[in-house]
C-alpha atoms as a PDB file:
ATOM      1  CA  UNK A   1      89.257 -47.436  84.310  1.00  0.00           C
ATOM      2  CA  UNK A   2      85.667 -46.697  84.846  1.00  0.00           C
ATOM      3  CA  UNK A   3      85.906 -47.064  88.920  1.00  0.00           C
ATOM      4  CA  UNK A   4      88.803 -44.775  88.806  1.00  0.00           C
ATOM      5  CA  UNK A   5      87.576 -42.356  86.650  1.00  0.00           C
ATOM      6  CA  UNK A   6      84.636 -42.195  89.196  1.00  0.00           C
ATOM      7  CA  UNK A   7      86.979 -41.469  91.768  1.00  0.00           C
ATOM      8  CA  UNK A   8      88.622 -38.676  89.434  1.00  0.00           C
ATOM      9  CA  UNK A   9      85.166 -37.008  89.178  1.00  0.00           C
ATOM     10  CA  UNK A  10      83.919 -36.927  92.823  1.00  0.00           C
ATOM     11  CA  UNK A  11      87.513 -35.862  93.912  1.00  0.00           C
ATOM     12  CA  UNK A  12      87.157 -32.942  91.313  1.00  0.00           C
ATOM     13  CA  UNK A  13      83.418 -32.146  93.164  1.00  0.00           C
ATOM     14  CA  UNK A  14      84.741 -32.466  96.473  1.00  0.00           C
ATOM     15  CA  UNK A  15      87.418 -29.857  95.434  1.00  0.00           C
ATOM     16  CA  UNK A  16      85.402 -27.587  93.871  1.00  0.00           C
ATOM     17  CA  UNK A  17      82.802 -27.231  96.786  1.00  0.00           C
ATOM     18  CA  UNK A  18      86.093 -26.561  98.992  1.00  0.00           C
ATOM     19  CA  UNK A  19      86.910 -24.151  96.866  1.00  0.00           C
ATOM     20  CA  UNK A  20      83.187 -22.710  97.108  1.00  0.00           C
ATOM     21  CA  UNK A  21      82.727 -22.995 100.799  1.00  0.00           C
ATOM     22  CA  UNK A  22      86.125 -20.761 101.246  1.00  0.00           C
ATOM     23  CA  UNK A  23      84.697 -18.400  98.667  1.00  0.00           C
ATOM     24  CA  UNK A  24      81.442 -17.761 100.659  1.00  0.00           C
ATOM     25  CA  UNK A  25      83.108 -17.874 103.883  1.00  0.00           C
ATOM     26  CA  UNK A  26      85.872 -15.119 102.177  1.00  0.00           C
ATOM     27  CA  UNK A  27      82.592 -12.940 101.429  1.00  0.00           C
ATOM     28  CA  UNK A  28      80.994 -13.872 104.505  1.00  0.00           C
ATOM     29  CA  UNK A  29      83.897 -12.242 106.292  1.00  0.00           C
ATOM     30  CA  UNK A  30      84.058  -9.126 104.144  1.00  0.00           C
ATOM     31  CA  UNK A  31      80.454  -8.282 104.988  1.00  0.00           C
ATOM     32  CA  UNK A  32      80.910  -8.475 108.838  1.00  0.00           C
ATOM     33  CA  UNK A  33      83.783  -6.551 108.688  1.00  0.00           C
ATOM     34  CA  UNK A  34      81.830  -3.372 106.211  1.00  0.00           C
ATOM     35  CA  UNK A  35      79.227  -4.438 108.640  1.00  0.00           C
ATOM     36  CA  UNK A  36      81.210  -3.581 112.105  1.00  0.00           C
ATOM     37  CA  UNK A  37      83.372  -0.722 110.536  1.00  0.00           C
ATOM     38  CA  UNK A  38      80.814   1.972 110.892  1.00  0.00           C
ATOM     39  CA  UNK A  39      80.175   0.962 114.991  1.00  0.00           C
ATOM     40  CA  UNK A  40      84.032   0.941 115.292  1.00  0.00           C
ATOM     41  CA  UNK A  41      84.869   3.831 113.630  1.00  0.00           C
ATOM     42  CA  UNK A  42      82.347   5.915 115.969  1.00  0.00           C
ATOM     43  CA  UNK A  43      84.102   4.018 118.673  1.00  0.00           C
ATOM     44  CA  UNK A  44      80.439   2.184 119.722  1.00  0.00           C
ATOM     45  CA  UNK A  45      82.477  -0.622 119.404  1.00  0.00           C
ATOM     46  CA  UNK A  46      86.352  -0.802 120.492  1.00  0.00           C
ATOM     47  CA  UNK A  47      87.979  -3.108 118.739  1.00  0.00           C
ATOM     48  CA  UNK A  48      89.395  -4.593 121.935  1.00  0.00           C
ATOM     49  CA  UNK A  49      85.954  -5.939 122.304  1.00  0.00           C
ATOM     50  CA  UNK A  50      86.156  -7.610 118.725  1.00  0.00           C
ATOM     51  CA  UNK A  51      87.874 -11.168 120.255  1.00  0.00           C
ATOM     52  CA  UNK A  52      86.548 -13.176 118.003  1.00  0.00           C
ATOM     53  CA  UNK A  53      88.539 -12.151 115.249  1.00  0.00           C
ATOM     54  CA  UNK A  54      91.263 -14.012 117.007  1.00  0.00           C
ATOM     55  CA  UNK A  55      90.888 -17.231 115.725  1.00  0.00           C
ATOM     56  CA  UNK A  56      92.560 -18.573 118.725  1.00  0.00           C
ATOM     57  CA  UNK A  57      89.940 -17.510 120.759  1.00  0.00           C
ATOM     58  CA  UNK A  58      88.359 -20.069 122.103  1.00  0.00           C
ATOM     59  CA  UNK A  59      85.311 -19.201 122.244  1.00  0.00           C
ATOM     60  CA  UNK A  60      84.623 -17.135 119.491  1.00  0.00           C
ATOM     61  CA  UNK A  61      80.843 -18.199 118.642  1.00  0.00           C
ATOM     62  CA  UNK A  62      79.960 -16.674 121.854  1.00  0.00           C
ATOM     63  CA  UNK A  63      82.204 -13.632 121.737  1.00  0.00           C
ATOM     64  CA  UNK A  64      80.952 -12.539 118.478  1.00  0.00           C
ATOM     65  CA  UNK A  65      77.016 -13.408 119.377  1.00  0.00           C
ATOM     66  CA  UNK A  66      78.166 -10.950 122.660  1.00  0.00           C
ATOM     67  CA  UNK A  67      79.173  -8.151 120.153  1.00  0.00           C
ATOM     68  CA  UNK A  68      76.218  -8.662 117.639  1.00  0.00           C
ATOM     69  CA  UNK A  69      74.312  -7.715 120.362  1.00  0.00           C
ATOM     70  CA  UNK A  70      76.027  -4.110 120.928  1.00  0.00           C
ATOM     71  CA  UNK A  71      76.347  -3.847 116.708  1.00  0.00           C
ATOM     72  CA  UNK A  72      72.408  -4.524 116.269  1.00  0.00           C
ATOM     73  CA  UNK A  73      72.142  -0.940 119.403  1.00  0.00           C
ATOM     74  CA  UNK A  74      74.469   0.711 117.306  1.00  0.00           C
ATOM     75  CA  UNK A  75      71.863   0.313 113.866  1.00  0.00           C
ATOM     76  CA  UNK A  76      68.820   0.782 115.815  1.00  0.00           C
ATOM     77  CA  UNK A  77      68.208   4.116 115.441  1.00  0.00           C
ATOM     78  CA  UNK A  78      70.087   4.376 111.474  1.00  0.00           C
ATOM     79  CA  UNK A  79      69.411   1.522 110.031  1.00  0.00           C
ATOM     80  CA  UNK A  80      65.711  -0.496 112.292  1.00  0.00           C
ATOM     81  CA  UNK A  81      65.739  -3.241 109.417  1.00  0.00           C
ATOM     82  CA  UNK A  82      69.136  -4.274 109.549  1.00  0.00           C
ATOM     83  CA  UNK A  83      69.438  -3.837 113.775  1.00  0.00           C
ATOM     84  CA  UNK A  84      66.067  -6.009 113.899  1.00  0.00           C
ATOM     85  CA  UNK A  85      67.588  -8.576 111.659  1.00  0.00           C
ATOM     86  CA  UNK A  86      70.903  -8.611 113.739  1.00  0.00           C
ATOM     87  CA  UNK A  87      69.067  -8.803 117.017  1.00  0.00           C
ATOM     88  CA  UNK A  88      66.437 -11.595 115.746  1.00  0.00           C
ATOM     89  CA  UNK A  89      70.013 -13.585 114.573  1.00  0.00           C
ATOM     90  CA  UNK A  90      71.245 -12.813 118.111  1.00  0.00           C
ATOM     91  CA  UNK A  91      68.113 -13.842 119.773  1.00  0.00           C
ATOM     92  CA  UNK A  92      67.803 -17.595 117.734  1.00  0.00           C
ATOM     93  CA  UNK A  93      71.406 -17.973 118.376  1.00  0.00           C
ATOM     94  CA  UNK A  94      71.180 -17.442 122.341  1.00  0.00           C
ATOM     95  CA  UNK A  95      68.060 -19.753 121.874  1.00  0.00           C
ATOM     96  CA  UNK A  96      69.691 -22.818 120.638  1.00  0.00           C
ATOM     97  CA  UNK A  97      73.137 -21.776 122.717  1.00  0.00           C
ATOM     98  CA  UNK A  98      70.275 -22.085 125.982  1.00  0.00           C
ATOM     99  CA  UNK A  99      68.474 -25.692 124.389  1.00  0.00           C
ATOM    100  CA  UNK A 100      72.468 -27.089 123.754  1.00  0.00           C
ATOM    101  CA  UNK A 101      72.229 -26.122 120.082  1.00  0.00           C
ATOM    102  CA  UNK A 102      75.394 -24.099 120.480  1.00  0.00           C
ATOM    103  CA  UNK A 103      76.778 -24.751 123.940  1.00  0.00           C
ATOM    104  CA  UNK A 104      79.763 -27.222 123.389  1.00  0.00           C
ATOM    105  CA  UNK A 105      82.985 -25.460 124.509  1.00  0.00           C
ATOM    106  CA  UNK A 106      85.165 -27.519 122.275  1.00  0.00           C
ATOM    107  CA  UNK A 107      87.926 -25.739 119.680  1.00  0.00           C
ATOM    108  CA  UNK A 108      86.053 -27.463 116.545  1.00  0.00           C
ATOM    109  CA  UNK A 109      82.128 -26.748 117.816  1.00  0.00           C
ATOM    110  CA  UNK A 110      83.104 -23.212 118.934  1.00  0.00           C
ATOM    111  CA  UNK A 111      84.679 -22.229 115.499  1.00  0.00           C
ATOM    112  CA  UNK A 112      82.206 -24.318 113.286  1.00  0.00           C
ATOM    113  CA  UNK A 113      79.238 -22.544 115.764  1.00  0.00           C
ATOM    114  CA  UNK A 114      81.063 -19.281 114.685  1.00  0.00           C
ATOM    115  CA  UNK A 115      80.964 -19.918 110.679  1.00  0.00           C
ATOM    116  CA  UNK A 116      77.389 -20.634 111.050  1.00  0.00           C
ATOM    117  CA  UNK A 117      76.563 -17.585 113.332  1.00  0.00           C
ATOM    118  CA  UNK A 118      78.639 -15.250 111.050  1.00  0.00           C
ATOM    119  CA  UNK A 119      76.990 -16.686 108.327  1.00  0.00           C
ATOM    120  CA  UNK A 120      73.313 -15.860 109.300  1.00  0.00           C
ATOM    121  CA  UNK A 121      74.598 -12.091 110.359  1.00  0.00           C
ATOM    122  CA  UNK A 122      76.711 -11.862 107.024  1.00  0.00           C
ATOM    123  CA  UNK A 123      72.864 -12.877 105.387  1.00  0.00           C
ATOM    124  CA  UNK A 124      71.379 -10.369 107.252  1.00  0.00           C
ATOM    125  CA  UNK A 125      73.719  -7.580 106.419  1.00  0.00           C
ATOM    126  CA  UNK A 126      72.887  -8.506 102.811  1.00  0.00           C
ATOM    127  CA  UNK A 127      69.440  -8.545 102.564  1.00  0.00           C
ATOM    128  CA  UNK A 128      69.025  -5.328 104.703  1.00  0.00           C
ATOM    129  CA  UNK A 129      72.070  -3.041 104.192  1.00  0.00           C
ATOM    130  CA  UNK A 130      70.449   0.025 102.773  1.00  0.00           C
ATOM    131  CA  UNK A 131      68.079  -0.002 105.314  1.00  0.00           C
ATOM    132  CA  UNK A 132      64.701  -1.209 103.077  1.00  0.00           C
ATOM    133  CA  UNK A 133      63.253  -4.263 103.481  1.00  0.00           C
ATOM    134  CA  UNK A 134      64.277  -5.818 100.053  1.00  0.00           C
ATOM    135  CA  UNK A 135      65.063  -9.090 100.010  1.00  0.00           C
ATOM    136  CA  UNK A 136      68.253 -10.202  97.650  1.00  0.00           C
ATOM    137  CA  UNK A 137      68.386 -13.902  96.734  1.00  0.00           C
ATOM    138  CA  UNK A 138      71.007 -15.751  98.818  1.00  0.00           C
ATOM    139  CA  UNK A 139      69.826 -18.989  98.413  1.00  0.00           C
ATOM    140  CA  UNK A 140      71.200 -19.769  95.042  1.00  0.00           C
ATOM    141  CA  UNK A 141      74.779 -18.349  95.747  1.00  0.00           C
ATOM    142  CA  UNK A 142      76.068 -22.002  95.057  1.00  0.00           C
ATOM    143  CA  UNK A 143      74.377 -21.485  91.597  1.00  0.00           C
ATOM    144  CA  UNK A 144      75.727 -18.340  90.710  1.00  0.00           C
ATOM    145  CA  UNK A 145      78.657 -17.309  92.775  1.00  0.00           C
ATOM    146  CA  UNK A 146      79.198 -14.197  90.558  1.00  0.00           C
ATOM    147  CA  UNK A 147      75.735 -12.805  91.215  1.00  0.00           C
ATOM    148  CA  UNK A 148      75.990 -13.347  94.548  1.00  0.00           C
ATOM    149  CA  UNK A 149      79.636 -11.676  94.874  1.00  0.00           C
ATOM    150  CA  UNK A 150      77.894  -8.568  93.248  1.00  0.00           C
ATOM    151  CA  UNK A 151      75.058  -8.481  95.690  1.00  0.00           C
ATOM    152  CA  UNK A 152      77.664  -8.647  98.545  1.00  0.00           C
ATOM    153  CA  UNK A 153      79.864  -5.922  97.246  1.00  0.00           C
ATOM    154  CA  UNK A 154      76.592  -3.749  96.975  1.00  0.00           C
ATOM    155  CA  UNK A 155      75.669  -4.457 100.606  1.00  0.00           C
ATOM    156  CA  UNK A 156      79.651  -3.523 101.482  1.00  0.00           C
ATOM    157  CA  UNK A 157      78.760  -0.198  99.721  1.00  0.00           C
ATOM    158  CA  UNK A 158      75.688   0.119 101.324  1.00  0.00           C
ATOM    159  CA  UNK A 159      77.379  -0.151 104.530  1.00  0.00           C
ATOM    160  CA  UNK A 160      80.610   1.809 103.695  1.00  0.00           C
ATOM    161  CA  UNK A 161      77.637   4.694 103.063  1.00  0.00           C
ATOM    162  CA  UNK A 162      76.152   3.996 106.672  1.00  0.00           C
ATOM    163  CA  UNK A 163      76.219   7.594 108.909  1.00  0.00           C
ATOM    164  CA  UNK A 164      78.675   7.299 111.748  1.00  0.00           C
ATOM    165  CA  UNK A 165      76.856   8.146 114.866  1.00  0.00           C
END
């Protein structure tokens, strides 16, 4: 009994930091889409140019680093922080793409490359939505998933509130 209820117990961790990962990644999502919405609905952006919302596309880590370029002109002039964060995410993501960090062309890579990418623009878009250089605490997220959901719908709001130029 006590080797099975071990089992039990890691099976019940394993399925609760699914759960967790789809949670962030759900949030993750909802900030780059408050986070593009402004550019599109000025029509910076066309969403025609937004392929990596396809998630057949296959290869979405480098279609969405090729439109965080564009969305970090759009904030330049409205928002410096935030554009300066997206373009410093864009730059260390062509970086490793150049060294072979990011380079494999393969289904898996590409859409695992494109969690992590999103992921580091989604942080970015958190920490610097209203334009100051305050710094919310992302790092515990795993500790306090509530928290962290309220910081992300502020950022939404943040960007919801952005000027369309």
């Amino acid at each position: 009994m006590g080797l099975f209820s071990y089992f039990t117990e890691t099976k019940d961790q394993v399925d609760k930091a699914v759960e967790f990962d789809r949670k962030l990644q759900t949030l993750d999502a909802e900030l780059i889409d408050a986070l593009f919405r402004p550019a599109i609905k000025s029509e910076y952006l066309l969403t025609d140019e937004l392929r990596w919302k396809d998630k057949s596309c296959s290869l979405r880590a480098n279609e969405f680093l090729s439109t965080l370029l564009k969305l970090s002109d759009y904030y330049a002039d409205q928002n410096p922080v935030l554009s300066a964060s997206l373009w410093g995410v864009w730059n260390a993501s062509k970086y490793l793409t150049s060294q072979g960090g990011f380079s494999s062309t393969s289904k898996k890579a590409q859409e695992k490359n494109f969690i992590h990418i999103r992921a580091l623009a989604a942080t970015a878009a958190l920490h610097f939505a209203n334009g100051d250089a305050r710094i919310s605490i992302s790092a515990n997220a795993r500790a306090d998933i509530d928290t962290y959901e309220k910081d992300v719908n502020n950022a939404i709001s943040e960007l919801n509130q952005q000027e369309v130029c």
